[in-house]
Protein backbone atom coordinates (compact mmCIF):
# COMPACT_ATOMS: atom_id res chain seq x y z
CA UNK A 1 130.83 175.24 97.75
CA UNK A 2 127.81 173.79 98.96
CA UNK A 3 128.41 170.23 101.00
CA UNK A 4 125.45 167.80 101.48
CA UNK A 5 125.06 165.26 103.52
CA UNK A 6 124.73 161.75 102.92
CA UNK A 7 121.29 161.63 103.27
CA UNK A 8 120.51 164.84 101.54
CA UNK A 9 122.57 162.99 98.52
CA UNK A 10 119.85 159.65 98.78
CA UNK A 11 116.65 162.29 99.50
CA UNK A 12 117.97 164.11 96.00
CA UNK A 13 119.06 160.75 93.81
CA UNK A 14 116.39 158.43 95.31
CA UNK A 15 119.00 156.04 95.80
CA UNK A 16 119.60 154.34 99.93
CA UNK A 17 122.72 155.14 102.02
CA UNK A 18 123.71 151.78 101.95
CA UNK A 19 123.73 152.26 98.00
CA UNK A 20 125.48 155.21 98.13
CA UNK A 21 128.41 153.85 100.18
CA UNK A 22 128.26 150.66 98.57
CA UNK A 23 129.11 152.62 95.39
CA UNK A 24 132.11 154.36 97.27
CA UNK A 25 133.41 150.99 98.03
CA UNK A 26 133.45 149.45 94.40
CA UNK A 27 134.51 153.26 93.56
CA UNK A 28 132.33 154.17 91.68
CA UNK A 29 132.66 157.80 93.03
CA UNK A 30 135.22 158.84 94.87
CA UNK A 31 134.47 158.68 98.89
CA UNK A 32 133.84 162.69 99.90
CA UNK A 33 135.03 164.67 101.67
CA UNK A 34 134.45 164.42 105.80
CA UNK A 35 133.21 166.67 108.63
CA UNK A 36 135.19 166.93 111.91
CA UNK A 37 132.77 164.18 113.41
CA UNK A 38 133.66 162.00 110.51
CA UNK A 39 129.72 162.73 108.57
CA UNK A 40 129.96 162.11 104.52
CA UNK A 41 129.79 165.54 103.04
CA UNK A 42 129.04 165.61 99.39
CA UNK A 43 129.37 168.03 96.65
CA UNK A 44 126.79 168.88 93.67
CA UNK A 45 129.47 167.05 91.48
CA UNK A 46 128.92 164.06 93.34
CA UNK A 47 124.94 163.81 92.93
CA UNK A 48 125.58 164.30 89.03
CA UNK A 49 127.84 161.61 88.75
CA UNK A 50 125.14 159.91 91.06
CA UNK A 51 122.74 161.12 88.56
CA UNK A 52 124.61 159.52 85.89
CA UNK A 53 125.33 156.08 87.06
CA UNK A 54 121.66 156.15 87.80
CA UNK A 55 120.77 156.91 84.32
CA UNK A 56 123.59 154.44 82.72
CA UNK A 57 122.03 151.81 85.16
CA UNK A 58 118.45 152.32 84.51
CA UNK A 59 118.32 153.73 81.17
CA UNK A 60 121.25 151.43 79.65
CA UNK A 61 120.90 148.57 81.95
CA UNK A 62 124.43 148.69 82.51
CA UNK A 63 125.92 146.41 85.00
CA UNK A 64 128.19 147.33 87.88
CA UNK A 65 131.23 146.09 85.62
CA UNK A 66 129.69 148.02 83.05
CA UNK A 67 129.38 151.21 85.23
CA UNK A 68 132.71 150.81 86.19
CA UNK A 69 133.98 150.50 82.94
CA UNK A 70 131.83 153.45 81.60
CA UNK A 71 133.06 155.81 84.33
CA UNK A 72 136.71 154.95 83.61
CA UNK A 73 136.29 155.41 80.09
CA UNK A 74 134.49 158.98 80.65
CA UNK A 75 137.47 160.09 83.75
CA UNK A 76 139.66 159.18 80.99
CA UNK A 77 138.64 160.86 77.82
CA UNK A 78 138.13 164.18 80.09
CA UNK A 79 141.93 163.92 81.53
CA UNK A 80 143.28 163.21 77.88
CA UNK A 81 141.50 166.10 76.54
CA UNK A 82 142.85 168.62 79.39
CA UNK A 83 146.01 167.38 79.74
CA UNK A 84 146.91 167.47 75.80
CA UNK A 85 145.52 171.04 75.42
CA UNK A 86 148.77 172.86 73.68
CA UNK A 87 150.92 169.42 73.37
CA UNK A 88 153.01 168.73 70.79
CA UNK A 89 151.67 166.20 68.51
CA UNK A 90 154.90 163.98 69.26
CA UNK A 91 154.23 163.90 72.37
CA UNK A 92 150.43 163.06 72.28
CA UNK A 93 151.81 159.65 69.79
CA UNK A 94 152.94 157.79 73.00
CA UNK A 95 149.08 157.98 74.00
CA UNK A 96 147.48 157.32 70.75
CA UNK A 97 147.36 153.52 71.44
CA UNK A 98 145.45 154.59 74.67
CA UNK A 99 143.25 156.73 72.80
CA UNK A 100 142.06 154.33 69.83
CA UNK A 101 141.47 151.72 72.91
CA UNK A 102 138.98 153.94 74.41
CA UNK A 103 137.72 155.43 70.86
CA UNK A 104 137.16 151.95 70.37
CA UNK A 105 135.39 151.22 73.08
CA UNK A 106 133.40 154.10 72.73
CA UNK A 107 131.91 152.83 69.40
CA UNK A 108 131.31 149.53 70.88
CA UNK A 109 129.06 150.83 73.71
CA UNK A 110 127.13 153.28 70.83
CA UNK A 111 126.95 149.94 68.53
CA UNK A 112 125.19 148.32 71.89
CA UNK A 113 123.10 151.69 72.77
CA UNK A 114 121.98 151.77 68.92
CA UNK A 115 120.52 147.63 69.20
CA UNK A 116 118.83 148.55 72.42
CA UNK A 117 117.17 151.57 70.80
CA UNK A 118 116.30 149.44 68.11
CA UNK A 119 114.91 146.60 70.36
CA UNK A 120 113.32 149.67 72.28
CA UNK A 121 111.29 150.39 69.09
CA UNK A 122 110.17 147.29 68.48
CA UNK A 123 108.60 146.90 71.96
CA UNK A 124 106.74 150.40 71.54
CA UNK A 125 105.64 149.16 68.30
CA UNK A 126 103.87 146.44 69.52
CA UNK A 127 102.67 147.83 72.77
CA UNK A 128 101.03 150.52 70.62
CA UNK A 129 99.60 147.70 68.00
CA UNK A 130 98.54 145.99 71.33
CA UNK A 131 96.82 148.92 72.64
CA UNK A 132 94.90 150.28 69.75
CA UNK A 133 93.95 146.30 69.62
CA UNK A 134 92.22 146.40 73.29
CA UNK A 135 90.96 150.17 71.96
CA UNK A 136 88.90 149.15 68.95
CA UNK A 137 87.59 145.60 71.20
CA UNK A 138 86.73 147.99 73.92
CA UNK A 139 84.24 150.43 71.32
CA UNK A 140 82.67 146.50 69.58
CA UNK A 141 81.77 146.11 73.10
CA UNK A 142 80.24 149.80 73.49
CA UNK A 143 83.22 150.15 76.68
CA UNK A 144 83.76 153.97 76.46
CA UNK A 145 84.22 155.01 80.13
CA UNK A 146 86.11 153.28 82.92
CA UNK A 147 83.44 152.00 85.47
CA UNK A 148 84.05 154.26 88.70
CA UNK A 149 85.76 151.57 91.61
CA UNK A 150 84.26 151.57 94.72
CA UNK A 151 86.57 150.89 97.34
CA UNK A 152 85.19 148.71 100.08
CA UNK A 153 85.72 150.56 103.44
CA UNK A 154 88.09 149.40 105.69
CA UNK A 155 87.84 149.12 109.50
CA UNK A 156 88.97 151.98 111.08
CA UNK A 157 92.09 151.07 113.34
CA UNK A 158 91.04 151.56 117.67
CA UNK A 159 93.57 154.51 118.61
CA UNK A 160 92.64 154.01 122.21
CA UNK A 161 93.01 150.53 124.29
CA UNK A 162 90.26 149.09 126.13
CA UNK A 163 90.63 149.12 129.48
């Protein structure tokens, strides 16, 4: 198995190293595996769950709690379903209080997904109104190409010193 390093990890994920190890230290991933000199060495695993935070943060707008909460959720669900492969249903009862928490909190965070995607909508509906607004002013004005933009030239920088 391919091991990266830390800054391999931030390269890939576009996220700092001070980010990355910040997120070890509120665990939200696990801190990896280490070298013999003590250098971070990171698995593929590591950058998707990267990836995934990233997405639940920028797509969701999820908040560190949030994250958090997410991530234990998902660990969860995953372990459940492995771990009750081939149990008796007796013995999977003394979970099913755990389970409708979480299935319950699962809905909650769709319920929350499905009024973002709806607020979502809205905004696109009037950015587009907006924009085929500007559109039709632009062709009563006769506007039908973007003027070229002439940048004004800029010093060029000495690379020697006077002496």
């Amino acid at each position: 198995m391919a091991r990266l390093k830390i800054e391999e990890v931030a390269k890939r994920t576009g996220l700092t190293k001070r980010t990355i190890r910040f997120y070890e230290e509120i665990n939200l991933i696990q801190p990896p595996q280490r070298s013999e000199g003590g250098i971070r060495l990171y698995t593929e695993e590591d950058v998707e769950k990267l990836q995934r935070i990233l997405d639940a943060r920028n797509v969701l707008g999820y908040s560190l709690q949030e994250l958090q909460q997410y991530l234990a959720t998902r660990e969860s669900v995953l372990r459940f379903e492995n771990e009750t492969a081939g149990e008796a249903s007796s013995e999977r009862e003394a979970e099913a209080q755990e389970w409708f928490a979480m299935k319950h909190e699962l809905e909650e965070q769709l319920a929350l997904i499905g009024t973002k995607l709806e607020k979502m909508e809205r905004f696109k509906q009037e950015m587009t109104a907006l924009l085929r607004r500007l559109e039709a002013a632009m062709e009563a004005s006769g506007v039908k190409e973007e003027p070229t933009r002439n940048q004004p030239e800029r010093p060029q920088e000495q690379t020697e010193s006077a002496e």
